[in-house]
Structures are given as structure tokens and as C-alpha cells.
C-alpha atoms as a PDB file:
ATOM      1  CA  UNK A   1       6.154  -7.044  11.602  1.00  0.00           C
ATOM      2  CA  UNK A   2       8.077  -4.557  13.584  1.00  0.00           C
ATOM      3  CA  UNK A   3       8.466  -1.199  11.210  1.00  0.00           C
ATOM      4  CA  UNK A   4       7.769   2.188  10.977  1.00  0.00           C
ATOM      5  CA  UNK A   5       4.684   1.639   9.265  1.00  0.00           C
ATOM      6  CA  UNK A   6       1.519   3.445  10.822  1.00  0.00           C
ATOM      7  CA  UNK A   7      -1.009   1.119   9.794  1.00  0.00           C
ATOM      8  CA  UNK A   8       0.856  -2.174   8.286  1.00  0.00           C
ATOM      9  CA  UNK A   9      -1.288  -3.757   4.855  1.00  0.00           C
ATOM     10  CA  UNK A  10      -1.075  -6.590   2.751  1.00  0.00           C
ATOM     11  CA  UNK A  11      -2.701  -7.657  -0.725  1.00  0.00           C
ATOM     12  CA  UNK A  12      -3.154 -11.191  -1.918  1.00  0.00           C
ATOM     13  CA  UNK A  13      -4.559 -12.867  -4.416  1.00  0.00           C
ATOM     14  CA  UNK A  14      -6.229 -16.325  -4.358  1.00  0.00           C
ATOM     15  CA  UNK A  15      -7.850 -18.525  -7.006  1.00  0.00           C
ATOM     16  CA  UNK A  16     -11.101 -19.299  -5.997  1.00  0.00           C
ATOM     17  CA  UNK A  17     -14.715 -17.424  -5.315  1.00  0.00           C
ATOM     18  CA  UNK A  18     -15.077 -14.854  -2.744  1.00  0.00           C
ATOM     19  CA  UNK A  19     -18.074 -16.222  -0.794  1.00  0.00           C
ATOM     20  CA  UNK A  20     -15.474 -19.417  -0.247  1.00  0.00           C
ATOM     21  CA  UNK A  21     -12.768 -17.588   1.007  1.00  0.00           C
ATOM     22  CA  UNK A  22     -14.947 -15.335   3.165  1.00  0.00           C
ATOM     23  CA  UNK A  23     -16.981 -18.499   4.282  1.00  0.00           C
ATOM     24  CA  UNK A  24     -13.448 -20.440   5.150  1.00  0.00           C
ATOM     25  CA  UNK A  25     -12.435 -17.494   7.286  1.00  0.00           C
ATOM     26  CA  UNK A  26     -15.353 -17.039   9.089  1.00  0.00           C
ATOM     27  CA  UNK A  27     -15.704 -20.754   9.917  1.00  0.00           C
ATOM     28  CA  UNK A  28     -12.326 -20.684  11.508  1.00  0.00           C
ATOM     29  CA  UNK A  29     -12.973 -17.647  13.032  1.00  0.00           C
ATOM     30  CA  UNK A  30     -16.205 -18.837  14.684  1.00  0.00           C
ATOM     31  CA  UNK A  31     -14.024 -21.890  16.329  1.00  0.00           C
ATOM     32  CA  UNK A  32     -11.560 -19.683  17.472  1.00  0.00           C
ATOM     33  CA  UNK A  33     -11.535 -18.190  20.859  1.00  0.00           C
ATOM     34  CA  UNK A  34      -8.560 -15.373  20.730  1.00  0.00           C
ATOM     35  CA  UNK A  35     -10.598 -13.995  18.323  1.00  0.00           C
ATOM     36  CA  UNK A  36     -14.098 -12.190  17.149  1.00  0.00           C
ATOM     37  CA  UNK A  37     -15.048 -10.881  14.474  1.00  0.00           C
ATOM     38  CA  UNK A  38     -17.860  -8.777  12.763  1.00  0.00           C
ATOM     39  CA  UNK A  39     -18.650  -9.931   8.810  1.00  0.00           C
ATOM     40  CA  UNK A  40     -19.891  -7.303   6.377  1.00  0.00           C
ATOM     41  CA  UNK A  41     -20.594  -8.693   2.911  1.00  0.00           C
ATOM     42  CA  UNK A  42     -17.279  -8.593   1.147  1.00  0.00           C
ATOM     43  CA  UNK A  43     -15.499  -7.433   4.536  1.00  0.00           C
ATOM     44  CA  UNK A  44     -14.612  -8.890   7.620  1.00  0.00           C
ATOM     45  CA  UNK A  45     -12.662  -7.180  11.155  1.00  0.00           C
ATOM     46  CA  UNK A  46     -10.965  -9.281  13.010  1.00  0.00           C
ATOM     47  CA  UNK A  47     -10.611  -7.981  16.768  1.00  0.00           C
ATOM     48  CA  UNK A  48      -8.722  -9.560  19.732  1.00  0.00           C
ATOM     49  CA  UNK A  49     -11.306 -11.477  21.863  1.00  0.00           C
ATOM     50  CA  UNK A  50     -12.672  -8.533  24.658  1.00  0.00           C
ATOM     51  CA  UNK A  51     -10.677 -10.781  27.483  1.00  0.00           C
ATOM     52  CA  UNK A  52      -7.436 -10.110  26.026  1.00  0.00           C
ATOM     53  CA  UNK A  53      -7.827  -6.772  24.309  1.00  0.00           C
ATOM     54  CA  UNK A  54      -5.853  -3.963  25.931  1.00  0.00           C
ATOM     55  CA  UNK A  55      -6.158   0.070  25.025  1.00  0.00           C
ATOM     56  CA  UNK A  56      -3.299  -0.528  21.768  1.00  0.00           C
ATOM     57  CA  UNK A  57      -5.103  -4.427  20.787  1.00  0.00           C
ATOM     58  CA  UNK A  58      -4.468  -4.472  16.917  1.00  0.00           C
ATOM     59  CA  UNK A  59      -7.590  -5.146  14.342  1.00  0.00           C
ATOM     60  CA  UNK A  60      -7.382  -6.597  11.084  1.00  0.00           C
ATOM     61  CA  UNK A  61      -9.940  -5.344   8.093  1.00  0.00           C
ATOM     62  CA  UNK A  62      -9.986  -7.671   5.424  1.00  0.00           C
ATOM     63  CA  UNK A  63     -11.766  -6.378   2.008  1.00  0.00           C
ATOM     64  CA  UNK A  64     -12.664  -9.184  -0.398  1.00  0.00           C
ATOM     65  CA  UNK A  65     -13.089  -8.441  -4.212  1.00  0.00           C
ATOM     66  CA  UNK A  66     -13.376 -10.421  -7.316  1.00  0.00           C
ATOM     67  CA  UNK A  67     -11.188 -10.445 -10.232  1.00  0.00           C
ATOM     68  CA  UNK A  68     -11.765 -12.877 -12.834  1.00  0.00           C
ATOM     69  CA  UNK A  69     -11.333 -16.403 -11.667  1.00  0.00           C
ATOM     70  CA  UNK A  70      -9.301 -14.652  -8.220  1.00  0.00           C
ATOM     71  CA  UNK A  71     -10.150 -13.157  -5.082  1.00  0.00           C
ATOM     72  CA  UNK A  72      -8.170  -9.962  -4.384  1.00  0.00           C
ATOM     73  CA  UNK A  73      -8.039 -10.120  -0.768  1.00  0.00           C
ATOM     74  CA  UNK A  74      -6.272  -6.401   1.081  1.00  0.00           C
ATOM     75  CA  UNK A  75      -5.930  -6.436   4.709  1.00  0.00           C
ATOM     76  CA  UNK A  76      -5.012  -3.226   6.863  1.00  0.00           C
ATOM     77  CA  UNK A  77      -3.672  -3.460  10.567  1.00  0.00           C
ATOM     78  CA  UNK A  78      -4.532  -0.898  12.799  1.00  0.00           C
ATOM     79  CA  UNK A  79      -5.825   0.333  16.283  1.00  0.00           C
ATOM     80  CA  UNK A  80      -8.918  -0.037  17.160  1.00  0.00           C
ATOM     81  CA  UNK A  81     -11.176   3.288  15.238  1.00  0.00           C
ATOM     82  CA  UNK A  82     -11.861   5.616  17.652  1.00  0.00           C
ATOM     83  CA  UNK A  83      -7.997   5.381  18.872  1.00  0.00           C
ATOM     84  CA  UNK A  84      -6.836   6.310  15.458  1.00  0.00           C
ATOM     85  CA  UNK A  85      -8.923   8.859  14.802  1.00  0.00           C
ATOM     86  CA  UNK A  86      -7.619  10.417  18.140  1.00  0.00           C
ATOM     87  CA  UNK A  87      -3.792  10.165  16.662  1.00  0.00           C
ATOM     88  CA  UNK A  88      -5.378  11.274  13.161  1.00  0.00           C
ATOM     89  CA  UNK A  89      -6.972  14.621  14.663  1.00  0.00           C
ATOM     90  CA  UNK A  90      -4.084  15.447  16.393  1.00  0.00           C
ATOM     91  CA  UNK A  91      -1.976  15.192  12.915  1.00  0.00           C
ATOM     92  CA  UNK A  92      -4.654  17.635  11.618  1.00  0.00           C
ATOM     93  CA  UNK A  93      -4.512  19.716  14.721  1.00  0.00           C
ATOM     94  CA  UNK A  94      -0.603  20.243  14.434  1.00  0.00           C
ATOM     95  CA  UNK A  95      -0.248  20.618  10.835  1.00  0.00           C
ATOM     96  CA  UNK A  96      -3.571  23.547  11.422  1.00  0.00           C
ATOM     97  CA  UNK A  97      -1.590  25.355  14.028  1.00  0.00           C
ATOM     98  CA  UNK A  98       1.497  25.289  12.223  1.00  0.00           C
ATOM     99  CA  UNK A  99       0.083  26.609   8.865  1.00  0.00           C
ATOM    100  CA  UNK A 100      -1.482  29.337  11.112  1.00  0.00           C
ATOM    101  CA  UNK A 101       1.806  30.242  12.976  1.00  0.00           C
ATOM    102  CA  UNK A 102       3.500  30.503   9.635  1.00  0.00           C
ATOM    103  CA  UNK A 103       1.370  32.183   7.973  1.00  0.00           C
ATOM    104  CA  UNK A 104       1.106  35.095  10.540  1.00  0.00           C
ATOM    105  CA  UNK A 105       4.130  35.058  11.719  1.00  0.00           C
ATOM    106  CA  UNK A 106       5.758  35.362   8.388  1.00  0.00           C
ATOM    107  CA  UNK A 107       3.458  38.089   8.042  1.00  0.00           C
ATOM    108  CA  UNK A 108       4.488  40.212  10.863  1.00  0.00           C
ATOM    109  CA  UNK A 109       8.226  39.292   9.700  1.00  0.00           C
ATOM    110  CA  UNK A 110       7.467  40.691   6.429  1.00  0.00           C
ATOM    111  CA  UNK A 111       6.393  43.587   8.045  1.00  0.00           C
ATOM    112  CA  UNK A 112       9.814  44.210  10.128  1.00  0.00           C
ATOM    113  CA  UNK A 113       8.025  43.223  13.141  1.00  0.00           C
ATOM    114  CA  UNK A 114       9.058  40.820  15.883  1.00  0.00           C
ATOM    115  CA  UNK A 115       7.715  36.925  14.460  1.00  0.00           C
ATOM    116  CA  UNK A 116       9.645  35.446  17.490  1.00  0.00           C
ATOM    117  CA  UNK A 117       6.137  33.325  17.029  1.00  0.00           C
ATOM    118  CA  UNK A 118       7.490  31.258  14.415  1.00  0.00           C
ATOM    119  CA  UNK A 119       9.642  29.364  17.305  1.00  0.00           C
ATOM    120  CA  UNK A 120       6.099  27.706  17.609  1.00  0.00           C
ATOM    121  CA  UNK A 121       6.805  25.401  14.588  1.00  0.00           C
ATOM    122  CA  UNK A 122       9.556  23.535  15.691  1.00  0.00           C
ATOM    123  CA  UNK A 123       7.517  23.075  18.740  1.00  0.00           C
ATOM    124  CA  UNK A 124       4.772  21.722  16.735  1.00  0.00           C
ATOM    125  CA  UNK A 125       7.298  19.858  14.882  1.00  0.00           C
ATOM    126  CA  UNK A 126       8.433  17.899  18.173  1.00  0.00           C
ATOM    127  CA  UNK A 127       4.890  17.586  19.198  1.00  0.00           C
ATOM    128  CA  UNK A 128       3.865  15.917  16.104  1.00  0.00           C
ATOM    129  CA  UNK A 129       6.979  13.503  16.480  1.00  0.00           C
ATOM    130  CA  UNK A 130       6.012  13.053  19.979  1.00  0.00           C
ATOM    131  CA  UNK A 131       2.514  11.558  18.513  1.00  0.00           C
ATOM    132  CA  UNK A 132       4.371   9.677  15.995  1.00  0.00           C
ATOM    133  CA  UNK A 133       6.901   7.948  18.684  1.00  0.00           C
ATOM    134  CA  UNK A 134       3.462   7.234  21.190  1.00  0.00           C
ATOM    135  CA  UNK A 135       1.816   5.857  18.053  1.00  0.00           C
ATOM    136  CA  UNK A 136       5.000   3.199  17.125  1.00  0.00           C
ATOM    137  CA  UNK A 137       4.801   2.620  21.365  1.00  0.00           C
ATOM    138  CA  UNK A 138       1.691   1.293  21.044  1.00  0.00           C
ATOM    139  CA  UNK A 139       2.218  -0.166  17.892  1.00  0.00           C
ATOM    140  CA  UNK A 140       4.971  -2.225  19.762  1.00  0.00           C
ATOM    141  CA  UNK A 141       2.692  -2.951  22.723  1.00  0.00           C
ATOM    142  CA  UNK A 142       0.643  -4.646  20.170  1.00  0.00           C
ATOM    143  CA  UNK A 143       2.815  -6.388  18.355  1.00  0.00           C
ATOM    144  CA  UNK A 144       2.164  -9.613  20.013  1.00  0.00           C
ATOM    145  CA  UNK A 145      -1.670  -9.299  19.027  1.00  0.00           C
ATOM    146  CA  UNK A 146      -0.598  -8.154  15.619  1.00  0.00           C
ATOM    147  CA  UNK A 147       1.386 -11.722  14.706  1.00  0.00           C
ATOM    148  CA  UNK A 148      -1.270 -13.681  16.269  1.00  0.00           C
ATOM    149  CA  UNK A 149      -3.657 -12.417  13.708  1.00  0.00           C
ATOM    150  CA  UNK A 150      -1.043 -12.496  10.774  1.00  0.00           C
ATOM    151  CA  UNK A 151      -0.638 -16.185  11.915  1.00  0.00           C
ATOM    152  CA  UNK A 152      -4.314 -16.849  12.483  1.00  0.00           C
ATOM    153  CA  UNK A 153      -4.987 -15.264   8.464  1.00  0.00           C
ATOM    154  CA  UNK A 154      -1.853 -17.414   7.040  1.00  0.00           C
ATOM    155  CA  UNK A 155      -2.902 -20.768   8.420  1.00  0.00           C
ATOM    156  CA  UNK A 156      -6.314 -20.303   7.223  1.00  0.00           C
ATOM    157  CA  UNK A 157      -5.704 -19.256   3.814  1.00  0.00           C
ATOM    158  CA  UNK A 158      -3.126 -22.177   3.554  1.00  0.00           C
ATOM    159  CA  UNK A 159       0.020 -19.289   2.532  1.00  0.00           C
ATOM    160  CA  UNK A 160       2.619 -17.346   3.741  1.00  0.00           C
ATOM    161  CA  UNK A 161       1.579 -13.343   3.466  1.00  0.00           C
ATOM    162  CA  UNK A 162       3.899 -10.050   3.156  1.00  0.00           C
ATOM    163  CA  UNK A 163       2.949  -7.271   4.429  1.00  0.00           C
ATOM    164  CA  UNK A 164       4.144  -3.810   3.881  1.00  0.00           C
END
């Protein structure tokens, strides 16, 4: 699952009811020790058990809906919350302070004044890819985590899952 993916996801469909599939999961869940979860009706997060879970520890949120005589089941890898919306904020941080430095610096270049300012962007630029490149670090430092719970979800839904 290594990629440049921020938050890796996967959508499968399965022919049965959604209180069975969310019942089977949850059973093997509550006999598994790597693991815990929290169940929502028609969602379940699985988490890497407290002992093992380091600052990057992957989560998987699993959204159950029913189609028909199938389950749509979507699943979405990713940090634990608070940690994302830390990498998130910073996005909207740069991209603010960017759009500001353009705007007035473009401004005062209109104006035949010096906008040696705008040299900001490309500093915001390399700041943002700094986030990105700290984001795919810990991404990587989780990785581990990340295919246990891809392997955990396969064997207990009895298929082999793609994610993208």
C-alpha cells in the first residue's frame, strides 16, 4: 500500500445484509487483540490496540450502506483525527498566506513598487511540500499498521480488497 496517496480508500461490495457484515466484523474484532474498535450504527473505526499505537498508528473507518440485495462497504485509511486536522490546517494556513502575499504583492507590483514580497510564495510553496513529504514519512512509519488492518478486513470478509 505504499503510494502517494494522503489518505488511501477502498469500496466493496458484498451480497448480503448490513447488520451481518457489521456483526461478522465486530465479532472478529472483539477476539482480536492488535486491535479496538468503536461501532457506530452503519460505521465502525478500527484503531491499533493503545499498546502498540505510536504518534503516525493508521485507523481504518469503515461506512456500511445498503444497496439492494448488497452491502456497499467504503473504507478510508488515515491518521488518527486530531493529527490530520493538524496537517489539514496547515494546508489551509499556506494556501491563506500565499493568496495574501499574491494578492498584495501583485498589488504593489502593479503599482511600480518593489513586490520583492512575492519571493514569499515559493517559500510557501516548499513549506507546503515540506508538510506533504512529513505527511508520506509518517505515512511510511505506519505502513506496517496499515497492512495489518488491510489483512485483518480481507480475512474477515473472506476477499481480496484494492485500494486506491
Amino acid at each position: 500500500m505504499s503510494s502517494f496517496r494522503i489518505r488511501p480508500r477502498f469500496k466493496q461490495l458484498i451480497k448480503a445484509h448490513h447488520g451481518d457484515i457489521e456483526q461478522k466484523i465486530r465479532m472478529a474484532l472483539a477476539n482480536e487483540k492488535q486491535f479496538v474498535f468503536k461501532y457506530l450504527p452503519g460505521h465502525i473505526y478500527i484503531r491499533i490496540h493503545p499498546d502498540g499505537r505510536h504518534f503516525w498508528s493508521p485507523q481504518l473507518h469503515l461506512t456500511f450502506e445498503q444497496e439492494a440485495e448488497y452491502v456497499v462497504i467504503r473504507g478510508l485509511y488515515g491518521p488518527n483525527p486530531s493529527l490530520w486536522a493538524v496537517f489539514f490546517f496547515g494546508y489551509v494556513i499556506l494556501g491563506l498566506l500565499a493568496l495574501f502575499i499574491g494578492a498584495w504583492g501583485f498589488s504593489l507590483w502593479s503599482l511600480g513598487k518593489d513586490a520583492s514580497m512575492l519571493w514569499g510564495i515559493p517559500v510557501l510553496g516548499g513549506l507546503a511540500l515540506l508538510l506533504y513529504l512529513a505527511s508520506q514519512a509518517g505515512q511510511k512509519l505506519g505502513a506496517q499498521q496499515m497492512f495489518d488492518i488491510h489483512h485483518f478486513y480481507e480475512q474477515t470478509v473472506n476477499g481480496r480488497v484494492l485500494v486506491s
